[in-house]
Protein backbone atom coordinates (compact mmCIF):
# COMPACT_ATOMS: atom_id res chain seq x y z
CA UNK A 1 33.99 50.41 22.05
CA UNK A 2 38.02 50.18 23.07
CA UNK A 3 40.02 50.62 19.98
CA UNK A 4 42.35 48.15 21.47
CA UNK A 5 39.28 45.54 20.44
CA UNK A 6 39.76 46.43 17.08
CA UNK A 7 43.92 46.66 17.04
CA UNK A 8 44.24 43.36 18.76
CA UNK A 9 41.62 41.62 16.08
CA UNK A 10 43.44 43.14 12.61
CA UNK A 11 46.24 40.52 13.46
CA UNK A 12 45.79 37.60 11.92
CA UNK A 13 48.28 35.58 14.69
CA UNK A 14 45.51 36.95 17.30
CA UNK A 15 42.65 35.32 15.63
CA UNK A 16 43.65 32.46 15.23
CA UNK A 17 44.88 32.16 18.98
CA UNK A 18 41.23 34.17 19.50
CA UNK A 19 39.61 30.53 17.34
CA UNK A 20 41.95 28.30 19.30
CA UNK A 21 40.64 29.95 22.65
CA UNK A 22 37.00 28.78 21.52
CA UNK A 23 37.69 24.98 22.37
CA UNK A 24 38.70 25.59 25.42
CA UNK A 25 41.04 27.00 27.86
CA UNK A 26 44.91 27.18 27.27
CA UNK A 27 48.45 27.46 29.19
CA UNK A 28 50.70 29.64 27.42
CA UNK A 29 52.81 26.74 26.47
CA UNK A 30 49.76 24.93 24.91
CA UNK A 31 49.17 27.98 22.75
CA UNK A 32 52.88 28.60 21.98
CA UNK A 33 53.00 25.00 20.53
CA UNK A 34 50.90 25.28 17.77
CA UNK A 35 52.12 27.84 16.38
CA UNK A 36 55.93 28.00 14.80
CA UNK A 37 56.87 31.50 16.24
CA UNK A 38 59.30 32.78 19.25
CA UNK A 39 57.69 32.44 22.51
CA UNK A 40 58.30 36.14 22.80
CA UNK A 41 56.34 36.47 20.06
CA UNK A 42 53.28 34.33 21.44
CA UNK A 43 53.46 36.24 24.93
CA UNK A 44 53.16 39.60 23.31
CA UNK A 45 50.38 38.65 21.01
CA UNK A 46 48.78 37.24 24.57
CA UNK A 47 49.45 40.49 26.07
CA UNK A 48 48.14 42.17 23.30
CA UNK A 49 44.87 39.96 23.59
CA UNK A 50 44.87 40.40 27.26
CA UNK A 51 44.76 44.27 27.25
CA UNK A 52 41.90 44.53 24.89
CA UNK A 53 40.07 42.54 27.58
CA UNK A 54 39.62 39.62 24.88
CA UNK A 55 41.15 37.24 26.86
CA UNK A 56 41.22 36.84 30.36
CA UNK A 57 44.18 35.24 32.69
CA UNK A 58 44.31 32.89 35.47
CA UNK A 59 47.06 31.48 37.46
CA UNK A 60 47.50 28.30 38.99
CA UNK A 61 50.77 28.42 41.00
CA UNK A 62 53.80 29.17 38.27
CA UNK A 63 51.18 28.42 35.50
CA UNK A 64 49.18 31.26 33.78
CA UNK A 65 46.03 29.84 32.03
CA UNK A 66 44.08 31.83 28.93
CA UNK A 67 40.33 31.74 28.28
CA UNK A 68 38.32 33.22 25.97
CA UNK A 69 36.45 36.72 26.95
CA UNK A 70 33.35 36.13 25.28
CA UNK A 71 31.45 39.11 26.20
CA UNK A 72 34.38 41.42 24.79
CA UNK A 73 33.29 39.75 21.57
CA UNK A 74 30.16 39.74 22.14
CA UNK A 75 30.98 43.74 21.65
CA UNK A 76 32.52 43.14 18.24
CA UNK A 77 29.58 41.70 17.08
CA UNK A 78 26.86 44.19 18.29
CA UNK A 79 29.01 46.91 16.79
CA UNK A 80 29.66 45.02 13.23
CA UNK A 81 25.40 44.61 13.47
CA UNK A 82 25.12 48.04 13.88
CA UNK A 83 26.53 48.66 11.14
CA UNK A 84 25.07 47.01 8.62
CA UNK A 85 21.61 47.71 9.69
């Protein structure tokens, strides 16, 4: 498994965007809003998410739209199994 997996999940910013992700798609905007921080600091926790393949990116003219990977953590999980058994 990527390490990055692991790096971009041990931030607890990223999880939560990770559990807002769940619901549904978001804009970057939509995600920046609930959450009081810099949107410099939303767009590198994105980026962060993005490069560890747990989220994926779409763009619709000027807007970029986030989604949930759920087979990157559907890698987590097998792993975290495999552990314990």
């Amino acid at each position: 498994m990527k390490k990055g997996i692991w790096e971009a999940m041990a931030d607890a910013t990223r999880r939560e965007i990770v559990q807002l992700l769940k619901s549904r798609p978001y804009t970057a905007g939509e995600i920046a809003d609930q959450f009081s921080l810099a949107p410099a600091t939303v767009s590198h926790h994105l980026s962060v998410l993005k490069e560890s393949k747990l989220v994926t990116v779409t763009r619709r003219a000027q807007t970029l739209i986030y989604s949930l990977n759920v087979r990157e953590l559907r890698v987590i999980r097998r792993t975290v199994d495999e552990l314990i058994e």
